[in-house]
N, C-alpha and C. Protein backbone atom coordinates (compact mmCIF):
# COMPACT_ATOMS: atom_id res chain seq x y z
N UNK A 1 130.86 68.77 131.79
CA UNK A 1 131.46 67.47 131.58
C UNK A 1 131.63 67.18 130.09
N UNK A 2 130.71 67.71 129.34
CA UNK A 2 130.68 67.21 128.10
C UNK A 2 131.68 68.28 127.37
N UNK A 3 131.58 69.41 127.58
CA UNK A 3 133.33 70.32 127.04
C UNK A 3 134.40 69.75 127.57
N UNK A 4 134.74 68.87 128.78
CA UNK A 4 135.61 68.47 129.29
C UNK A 4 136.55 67.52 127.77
N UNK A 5 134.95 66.16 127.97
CA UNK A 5 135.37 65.05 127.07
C UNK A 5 135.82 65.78 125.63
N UNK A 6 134.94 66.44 125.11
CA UNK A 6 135.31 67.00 124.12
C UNK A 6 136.53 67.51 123.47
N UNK A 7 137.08 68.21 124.57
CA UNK A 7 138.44 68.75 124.48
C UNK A 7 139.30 67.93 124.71
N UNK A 8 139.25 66.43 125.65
CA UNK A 8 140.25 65.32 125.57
C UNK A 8 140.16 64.74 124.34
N UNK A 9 139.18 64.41 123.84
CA UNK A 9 138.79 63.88 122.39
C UNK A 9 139.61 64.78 121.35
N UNK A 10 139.76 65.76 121.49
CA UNK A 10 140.21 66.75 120.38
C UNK A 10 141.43 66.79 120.19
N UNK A 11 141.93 66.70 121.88
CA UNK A 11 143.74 66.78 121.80
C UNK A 11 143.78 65.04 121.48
N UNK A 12 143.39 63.82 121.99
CA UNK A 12 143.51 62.70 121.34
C UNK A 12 143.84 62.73 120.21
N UNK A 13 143.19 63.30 119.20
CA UNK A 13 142.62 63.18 117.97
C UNK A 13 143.86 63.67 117.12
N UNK A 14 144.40 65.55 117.25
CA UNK A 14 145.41 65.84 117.79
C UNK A 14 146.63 65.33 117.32
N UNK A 15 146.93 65.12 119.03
CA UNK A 15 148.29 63.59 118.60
C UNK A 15 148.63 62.88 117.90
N UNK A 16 147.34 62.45 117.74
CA UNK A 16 147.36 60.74 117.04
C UNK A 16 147.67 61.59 115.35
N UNK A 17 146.65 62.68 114.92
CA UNK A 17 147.50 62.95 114.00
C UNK A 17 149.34 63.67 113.40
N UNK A 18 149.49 63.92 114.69
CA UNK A 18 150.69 64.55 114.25
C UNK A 18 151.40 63.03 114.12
N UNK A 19 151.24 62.09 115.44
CA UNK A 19 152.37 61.18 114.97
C UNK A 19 152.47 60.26 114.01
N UNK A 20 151.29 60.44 113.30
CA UNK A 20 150.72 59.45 111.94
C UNK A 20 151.40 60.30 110.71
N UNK A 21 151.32 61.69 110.60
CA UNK A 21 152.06 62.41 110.38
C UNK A 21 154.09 62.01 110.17
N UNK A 22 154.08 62.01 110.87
CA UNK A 22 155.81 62.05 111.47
C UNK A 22 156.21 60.71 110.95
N UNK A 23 155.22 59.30 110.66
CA UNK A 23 155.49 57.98 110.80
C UNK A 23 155.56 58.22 109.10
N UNK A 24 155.05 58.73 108.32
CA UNK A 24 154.85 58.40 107.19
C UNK A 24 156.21 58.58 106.17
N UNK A 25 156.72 57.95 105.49
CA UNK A 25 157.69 57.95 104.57
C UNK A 25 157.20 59.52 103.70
N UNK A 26 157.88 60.64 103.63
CA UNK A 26 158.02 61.40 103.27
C UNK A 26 158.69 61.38 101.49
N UNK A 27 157.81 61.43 100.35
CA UNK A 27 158.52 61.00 98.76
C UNK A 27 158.60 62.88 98.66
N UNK A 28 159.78 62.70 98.26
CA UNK A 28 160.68 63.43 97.21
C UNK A 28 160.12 63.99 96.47
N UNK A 29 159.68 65.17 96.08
CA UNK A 29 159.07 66.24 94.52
C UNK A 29 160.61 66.43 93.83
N UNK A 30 160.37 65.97 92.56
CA UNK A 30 162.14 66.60 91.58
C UNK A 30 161.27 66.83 90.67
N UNK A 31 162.29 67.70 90.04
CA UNK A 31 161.69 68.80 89.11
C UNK A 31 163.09 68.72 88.08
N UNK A 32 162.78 68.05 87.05
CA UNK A 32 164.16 68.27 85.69
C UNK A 32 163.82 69.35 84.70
N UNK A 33 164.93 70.33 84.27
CA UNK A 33 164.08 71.39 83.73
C UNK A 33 165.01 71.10 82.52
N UNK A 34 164.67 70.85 81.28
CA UNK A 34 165.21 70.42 79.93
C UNK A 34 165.35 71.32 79.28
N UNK A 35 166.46 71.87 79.06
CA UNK A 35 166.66 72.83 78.04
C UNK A 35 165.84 74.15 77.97
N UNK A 36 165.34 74.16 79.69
CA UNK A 36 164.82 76.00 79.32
C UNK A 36 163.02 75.51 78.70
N UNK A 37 162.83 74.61 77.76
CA UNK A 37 161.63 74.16 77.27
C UNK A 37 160.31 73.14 77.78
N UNK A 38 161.17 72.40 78.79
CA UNK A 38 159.83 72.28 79.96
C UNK A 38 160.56 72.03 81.18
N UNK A 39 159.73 71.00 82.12
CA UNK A 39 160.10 70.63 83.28
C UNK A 39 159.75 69.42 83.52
N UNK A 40 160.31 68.28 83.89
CA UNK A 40 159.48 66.86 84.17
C UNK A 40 159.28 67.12 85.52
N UNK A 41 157.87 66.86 86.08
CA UNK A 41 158.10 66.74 87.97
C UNK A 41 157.45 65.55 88.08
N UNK A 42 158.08 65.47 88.99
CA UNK A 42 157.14 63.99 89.69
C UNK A 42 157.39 63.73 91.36
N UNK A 43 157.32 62.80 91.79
CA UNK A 43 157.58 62.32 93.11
C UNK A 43 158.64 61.10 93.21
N UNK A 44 159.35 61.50 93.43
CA UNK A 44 160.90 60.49 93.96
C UNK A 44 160.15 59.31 94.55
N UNK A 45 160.04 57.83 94.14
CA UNK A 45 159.54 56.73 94.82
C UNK A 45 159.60 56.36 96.11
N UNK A 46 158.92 56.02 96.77
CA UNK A 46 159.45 56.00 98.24
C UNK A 46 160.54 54.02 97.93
N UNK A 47 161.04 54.81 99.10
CA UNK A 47 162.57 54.07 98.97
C UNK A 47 163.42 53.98 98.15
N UNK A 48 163.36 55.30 97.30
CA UNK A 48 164.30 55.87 96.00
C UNK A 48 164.79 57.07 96.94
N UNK A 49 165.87 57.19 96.15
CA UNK A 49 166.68 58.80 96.40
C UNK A 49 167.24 59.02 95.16
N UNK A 50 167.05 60.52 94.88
CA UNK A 50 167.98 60.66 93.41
C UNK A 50 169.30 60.76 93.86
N UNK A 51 170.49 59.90 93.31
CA UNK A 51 171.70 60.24 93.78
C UNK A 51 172.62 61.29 92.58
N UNK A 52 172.20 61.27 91.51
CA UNK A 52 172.66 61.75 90.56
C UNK A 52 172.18 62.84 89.54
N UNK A 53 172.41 63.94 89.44
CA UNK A 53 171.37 64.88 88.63
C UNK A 53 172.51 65.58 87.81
N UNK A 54 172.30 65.18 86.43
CA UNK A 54 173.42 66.35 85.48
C UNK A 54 172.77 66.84 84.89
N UNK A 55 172.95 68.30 84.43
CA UNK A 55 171.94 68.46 83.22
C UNK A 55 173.58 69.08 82.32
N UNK A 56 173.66 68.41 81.11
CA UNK A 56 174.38 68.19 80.01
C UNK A 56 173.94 69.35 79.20
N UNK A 57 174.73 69.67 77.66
CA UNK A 57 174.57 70.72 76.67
C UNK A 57 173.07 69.36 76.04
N UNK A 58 174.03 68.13 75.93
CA UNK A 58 173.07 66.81 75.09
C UNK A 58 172.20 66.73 75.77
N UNK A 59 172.58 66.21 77.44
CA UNK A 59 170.81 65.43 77.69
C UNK A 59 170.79 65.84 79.21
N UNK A 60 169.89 65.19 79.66
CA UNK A 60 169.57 65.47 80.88
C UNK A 60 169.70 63.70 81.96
N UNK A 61 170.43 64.16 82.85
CA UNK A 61 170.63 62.90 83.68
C UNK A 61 169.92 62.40 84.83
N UNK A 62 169.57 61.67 85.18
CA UNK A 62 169.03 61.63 86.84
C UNK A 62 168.97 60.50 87.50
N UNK A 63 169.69 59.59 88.47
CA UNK A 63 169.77 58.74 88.54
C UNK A 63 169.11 58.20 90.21
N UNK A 64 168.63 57.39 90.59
CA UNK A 64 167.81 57.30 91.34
C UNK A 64 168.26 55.67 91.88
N UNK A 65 168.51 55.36 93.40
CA UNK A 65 169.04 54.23 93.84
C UNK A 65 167.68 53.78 94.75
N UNK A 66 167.73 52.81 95.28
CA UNK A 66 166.70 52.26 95.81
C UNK A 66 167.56 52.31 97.62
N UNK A 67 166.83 52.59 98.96
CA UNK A 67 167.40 52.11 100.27
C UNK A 67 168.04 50.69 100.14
N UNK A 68 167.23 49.95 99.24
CA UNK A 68 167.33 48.21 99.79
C UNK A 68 168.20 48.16 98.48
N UNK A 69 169.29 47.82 98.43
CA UNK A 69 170.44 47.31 97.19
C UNK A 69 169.56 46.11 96.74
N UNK A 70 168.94 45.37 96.71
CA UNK A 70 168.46 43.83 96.12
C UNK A 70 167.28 44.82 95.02
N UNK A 71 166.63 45.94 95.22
CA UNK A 71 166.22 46.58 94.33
C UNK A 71 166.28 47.16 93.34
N UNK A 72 165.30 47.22 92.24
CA UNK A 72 166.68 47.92 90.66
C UNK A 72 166.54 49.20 91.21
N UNK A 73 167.90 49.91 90.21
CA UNK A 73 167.85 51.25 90.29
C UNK A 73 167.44 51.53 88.95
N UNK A 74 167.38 52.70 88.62
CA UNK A 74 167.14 53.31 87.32
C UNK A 74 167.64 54.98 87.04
N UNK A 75 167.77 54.99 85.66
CA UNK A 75 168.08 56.12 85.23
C UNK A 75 167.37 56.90 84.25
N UNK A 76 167.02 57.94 84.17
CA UNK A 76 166.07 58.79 83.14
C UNK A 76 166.85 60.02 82.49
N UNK A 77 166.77 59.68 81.68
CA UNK A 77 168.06 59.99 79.95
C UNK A 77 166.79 61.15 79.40
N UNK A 78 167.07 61.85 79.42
CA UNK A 78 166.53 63.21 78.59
C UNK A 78 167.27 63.52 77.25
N UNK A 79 167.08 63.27 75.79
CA UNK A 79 167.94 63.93 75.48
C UNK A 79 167.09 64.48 73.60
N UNK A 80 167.60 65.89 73.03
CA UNK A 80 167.11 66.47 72.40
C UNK A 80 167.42 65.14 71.09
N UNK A 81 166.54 65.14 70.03
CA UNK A 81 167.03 64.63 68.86
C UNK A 81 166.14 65.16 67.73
N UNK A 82 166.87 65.83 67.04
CA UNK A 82 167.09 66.79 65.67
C UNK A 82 166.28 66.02 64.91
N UNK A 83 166.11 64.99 64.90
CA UNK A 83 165.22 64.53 63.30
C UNK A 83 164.10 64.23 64.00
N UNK A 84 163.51 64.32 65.20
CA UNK A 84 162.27 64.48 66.05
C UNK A 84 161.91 65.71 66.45
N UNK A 85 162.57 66.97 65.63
CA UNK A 85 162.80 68.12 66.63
C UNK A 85 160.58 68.75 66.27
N UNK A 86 160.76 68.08 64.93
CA UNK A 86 158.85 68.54 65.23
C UNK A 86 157.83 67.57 65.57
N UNK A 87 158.40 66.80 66.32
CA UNK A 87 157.61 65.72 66.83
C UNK A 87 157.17 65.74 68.33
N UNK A 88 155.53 65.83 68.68
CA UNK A 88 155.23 66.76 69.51
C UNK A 88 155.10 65.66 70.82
N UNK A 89 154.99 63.98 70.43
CA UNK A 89 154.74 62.96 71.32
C UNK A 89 155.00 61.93 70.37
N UNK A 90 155.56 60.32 71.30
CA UNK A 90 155.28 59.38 71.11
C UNK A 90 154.60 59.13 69.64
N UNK A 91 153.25 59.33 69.96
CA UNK A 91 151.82 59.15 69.68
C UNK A 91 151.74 59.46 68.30
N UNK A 92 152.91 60.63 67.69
CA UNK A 92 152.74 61.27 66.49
C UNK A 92 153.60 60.25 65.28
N UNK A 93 154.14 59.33 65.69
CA UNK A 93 154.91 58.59 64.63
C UNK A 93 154.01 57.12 64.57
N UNK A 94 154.68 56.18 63.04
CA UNK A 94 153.96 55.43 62.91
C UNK A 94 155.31 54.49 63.95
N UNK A 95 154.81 52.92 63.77
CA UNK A 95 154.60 51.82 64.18
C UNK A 95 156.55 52.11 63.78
N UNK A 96 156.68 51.57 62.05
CA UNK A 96 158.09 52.16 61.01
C UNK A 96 159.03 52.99 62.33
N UNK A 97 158.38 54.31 62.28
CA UNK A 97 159.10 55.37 62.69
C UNK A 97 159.65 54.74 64.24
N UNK A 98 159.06 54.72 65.02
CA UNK A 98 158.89 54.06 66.50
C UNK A 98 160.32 53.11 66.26
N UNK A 99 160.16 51.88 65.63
CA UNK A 99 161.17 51.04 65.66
C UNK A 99 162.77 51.77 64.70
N UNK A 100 162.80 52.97 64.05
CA UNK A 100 163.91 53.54 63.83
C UNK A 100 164.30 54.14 64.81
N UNK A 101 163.53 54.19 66.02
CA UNK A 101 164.28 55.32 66.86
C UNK A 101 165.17 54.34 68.28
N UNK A 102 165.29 52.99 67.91
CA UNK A 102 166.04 52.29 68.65
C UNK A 102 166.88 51.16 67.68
N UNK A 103 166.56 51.06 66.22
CA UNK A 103 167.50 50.36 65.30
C UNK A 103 168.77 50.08 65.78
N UNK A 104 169.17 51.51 66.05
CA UNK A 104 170.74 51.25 65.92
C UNK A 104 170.99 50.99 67.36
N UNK A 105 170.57 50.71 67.87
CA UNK A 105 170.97 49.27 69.74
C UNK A 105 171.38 48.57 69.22
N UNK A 106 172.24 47.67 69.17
CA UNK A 106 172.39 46.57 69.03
C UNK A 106 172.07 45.66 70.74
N UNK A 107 172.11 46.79 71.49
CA UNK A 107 171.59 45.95 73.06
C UNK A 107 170.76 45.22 73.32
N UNK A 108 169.72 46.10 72.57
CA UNK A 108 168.10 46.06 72.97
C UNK A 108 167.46 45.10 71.66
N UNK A 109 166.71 44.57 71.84
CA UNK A 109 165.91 43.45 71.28
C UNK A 109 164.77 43.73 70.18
N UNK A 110 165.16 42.73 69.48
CA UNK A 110 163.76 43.67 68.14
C UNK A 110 163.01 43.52 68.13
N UNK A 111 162.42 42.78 69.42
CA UNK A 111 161.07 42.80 70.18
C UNK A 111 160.72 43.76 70.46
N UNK A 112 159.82 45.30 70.17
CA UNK A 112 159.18 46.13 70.81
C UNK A 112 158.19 46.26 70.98
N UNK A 113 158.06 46.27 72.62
CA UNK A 113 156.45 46.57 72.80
C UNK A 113 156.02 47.63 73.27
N UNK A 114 155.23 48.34 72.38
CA UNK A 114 154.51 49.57 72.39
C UNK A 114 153.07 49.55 72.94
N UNK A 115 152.86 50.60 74.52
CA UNK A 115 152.19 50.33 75.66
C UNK A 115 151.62 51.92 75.37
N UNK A 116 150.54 51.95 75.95
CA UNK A 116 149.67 53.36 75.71
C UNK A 116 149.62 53.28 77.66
N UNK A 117 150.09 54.77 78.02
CA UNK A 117 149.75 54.91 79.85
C UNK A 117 148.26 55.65 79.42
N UNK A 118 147.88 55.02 81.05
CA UNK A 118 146.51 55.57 81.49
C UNK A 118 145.89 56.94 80.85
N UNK A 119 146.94 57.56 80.13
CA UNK A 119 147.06 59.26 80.08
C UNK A 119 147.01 59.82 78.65
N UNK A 120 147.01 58.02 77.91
CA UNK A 120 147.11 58.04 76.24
C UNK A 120 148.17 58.35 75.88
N UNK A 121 149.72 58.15 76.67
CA UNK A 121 150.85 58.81 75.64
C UNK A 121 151.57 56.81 75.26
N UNK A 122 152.18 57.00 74.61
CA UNK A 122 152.41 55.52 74.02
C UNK A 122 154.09 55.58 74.30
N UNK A 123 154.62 54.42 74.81
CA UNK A 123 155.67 54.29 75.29
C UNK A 123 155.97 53.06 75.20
N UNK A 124 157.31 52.92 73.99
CA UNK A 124 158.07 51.93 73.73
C UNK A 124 158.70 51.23 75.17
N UNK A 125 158.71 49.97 75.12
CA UNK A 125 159.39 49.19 76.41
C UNK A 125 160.43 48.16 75.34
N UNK A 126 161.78 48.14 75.77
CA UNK A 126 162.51 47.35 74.76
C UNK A 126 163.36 46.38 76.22
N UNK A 127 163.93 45.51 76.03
CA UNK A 127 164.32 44.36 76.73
C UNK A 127 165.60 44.09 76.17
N UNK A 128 166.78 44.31 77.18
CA UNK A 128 167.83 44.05 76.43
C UNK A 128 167.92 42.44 76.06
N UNK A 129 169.05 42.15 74.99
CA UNK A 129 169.26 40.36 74.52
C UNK A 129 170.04 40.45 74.64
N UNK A 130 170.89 40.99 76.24
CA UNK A 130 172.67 40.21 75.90
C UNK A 130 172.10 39.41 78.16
N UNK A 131 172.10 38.21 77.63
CA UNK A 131 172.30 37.59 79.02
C UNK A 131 172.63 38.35 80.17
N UNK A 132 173.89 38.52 79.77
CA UNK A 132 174.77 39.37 80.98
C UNK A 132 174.19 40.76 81.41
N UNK A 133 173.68 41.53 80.62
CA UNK A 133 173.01 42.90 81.26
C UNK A 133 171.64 42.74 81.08
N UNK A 134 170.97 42.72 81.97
CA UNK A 134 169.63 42.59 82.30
C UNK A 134 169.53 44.05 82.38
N UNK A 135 168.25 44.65 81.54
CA UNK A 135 168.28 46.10 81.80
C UNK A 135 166.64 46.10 80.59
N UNK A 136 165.75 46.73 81.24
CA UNK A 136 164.95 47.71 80.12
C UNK A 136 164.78 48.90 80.24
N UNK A 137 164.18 49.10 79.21
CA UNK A 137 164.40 50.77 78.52
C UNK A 137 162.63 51.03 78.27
N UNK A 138 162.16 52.09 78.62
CA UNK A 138 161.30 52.85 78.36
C UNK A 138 161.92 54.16 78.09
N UNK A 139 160.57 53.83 76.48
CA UNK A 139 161.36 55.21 75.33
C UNK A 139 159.91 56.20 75.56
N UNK A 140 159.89 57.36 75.22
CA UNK A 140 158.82 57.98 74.96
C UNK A 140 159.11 59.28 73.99
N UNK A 141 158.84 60.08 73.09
CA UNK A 141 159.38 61.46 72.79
C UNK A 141 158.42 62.18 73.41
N UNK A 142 158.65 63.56 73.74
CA UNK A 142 158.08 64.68 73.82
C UNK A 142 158.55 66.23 73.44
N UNK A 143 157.73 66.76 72.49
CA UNK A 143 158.72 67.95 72.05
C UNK A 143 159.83 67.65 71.48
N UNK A 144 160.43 66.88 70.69
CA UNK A 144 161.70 66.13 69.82
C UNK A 144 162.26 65.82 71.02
N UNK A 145 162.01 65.66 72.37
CA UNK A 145 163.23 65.11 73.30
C UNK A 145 162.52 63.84 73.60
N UNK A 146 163.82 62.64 73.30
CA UNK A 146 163.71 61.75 73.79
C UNK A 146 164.06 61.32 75.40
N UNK A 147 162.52 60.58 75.75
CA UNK A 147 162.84 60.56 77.46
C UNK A 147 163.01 59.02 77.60
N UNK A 148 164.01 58.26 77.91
CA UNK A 148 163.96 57.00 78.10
C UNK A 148 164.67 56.77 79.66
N UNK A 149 163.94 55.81 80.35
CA UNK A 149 164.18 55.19 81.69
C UNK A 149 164.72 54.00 81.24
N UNK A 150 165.98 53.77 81.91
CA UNK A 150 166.78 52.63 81.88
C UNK A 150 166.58 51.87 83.23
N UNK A 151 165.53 51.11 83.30
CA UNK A 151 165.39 49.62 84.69
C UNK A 151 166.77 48.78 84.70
N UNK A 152 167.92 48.79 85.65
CA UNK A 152 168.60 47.95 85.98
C UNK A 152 168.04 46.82 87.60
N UNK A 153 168.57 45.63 87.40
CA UNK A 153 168.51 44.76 88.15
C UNK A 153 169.61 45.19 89.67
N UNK A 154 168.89 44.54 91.15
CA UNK A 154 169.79 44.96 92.09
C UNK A 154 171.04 44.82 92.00
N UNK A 155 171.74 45.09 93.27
CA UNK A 155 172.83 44.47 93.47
C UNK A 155 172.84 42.57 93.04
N UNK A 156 172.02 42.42 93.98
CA UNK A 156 171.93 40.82 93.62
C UNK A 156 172.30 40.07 91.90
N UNK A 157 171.73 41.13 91.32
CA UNK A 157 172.04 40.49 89.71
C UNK A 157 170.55 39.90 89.11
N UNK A 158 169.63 39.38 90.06
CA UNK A 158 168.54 38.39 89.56
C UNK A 158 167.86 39.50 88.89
N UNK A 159 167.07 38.62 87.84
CA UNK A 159 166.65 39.40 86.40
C UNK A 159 165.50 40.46 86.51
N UNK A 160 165.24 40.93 86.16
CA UNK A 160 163.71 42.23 86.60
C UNK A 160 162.63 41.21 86.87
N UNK A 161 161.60 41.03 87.36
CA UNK A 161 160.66 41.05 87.69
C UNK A 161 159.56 41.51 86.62
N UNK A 162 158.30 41.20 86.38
CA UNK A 162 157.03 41.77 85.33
C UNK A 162 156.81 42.66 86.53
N UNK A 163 156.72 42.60 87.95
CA UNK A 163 156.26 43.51 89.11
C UNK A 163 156.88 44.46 88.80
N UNK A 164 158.01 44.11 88.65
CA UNK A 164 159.17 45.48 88.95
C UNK A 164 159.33 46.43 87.47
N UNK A 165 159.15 46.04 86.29
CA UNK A 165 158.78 46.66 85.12
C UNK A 165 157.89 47.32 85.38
N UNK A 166 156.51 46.86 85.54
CA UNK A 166 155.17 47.52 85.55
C UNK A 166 155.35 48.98 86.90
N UNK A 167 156.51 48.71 87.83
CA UNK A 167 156.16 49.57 89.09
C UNK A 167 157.07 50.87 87.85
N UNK A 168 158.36 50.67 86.89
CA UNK A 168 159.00 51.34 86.69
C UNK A 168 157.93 51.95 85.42
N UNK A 169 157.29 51.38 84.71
CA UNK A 169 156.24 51.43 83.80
C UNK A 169 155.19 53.15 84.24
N UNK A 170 154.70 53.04 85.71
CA UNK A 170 153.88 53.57 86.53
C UNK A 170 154.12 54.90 86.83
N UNK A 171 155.63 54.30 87.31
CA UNK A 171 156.52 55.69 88.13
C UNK A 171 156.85 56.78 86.61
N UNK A 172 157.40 56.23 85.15
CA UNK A 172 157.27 57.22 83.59
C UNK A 172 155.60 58.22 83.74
N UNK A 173 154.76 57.10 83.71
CA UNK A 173 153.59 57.17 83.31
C UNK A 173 153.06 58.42 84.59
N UNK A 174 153.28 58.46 85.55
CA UNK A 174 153.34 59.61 86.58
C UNK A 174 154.08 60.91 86.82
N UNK A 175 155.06 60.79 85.62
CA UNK A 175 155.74 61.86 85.53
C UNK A 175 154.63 63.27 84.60
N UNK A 176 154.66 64.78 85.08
CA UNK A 176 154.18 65.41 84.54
C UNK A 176 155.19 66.03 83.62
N UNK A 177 155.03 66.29 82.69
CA UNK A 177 155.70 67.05 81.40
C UNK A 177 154.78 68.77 81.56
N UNK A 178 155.32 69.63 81.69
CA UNK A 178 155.04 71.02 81.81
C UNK A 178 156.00 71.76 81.12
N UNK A 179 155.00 72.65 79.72
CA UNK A 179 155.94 73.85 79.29
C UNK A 179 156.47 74.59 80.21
N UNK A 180 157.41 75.05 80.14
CA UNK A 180 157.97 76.16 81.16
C UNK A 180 157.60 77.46 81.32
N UNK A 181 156.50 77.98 80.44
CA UNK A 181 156.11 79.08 80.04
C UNK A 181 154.63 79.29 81.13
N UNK A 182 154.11 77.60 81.09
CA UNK A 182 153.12 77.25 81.81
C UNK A 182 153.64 76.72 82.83
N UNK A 183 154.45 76.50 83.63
CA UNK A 183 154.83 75.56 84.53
C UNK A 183 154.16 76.73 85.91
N UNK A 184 153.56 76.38 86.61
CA UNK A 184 152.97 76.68 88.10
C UNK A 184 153.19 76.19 89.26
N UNK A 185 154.17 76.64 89.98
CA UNK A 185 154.51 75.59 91.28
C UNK A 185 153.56 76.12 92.68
């Protein structure tokens, strides 16, 4: 009797995991490979899809929509820059340097706030000042390539959210950066 229960218990058990399994929102692994010199991977957000992936001679593209349109989308801009080309992170320039590497915006606001992730890499957040385009920018360098995420507002138009920054804040800050020499899948 007691191998009986046992074995109903087991296939219960079983089931219940496969269909807990099957129920779960399944996120996305992407992998951007920059110039031969690393790879960004991460996990596609759940209720993101990348709809857009270029990789350019300049930069690297990837654009990512949300299921629900009232949600921002965003875009992550890879791109090499020559007078950073020995600049190994963020982290390696001063305060000066940091605010030359978005001067010439006139979009973006000369408000910058410079945020350190969980992981110690330091990442400019700039806020555009034109009314009409609601949009921020997270800057970071790595290896002279500049990686900046552009947060746009939904369909709807209403302005970002501090929630919705900090989730786009999270999702940078979760991205892995891997030499390609080292990269291990």
């Amino acid at each position: 009797m007691k191998k009986i229960i046992a074995a109903l218990l087991c296939i219960t058990l079983t089931v219940c995991g496969i269909a807990a399994a099957e129920t779960t929102q399944k996120e996305d692994y992407i992998v951007v490979t920059v110039n031969g010199a690393f790879n960004i991977r991460g996990n596609t957000p759940v209720g993101y899809r990348l709809v857009h992936k270029e990789d350019m001679e300049s930069a690297n593209l990837a654009t990512f929509l949300s299921e629900d349109p009232e949600k921002p989308y965003f875009d992550l801009v890879i791109s090499f820059l020559e007078e950073y080309a020995g600049v190994e992170r963020l982290n390696d320039l001063t305060e000066v340097e940091m605010k030359e590497l978005v001067d010439d915006d006139p979009t973006l606001s000369s408000k910058i706030e410079i945020v350190e992730t969980e992981y110690g890499t330091k990442v400019m957040i700039l806020r555009s000042n034109n009314s009409l385009d609601d949009f921020v920018c997270f800057v970071t360098i790595y290896k002279g390539y500049e990686v900046a995420l552009n947060l746009f507002p939904g369909e709807s138009g209403e302005p970002l959210t501090e929630e919705q920054i900090a989730w786009a804040m999270q999702f940078l800050s979760d991205l892995d950066f891997v030499p390609v020499n080292t990269d291990q899948k």
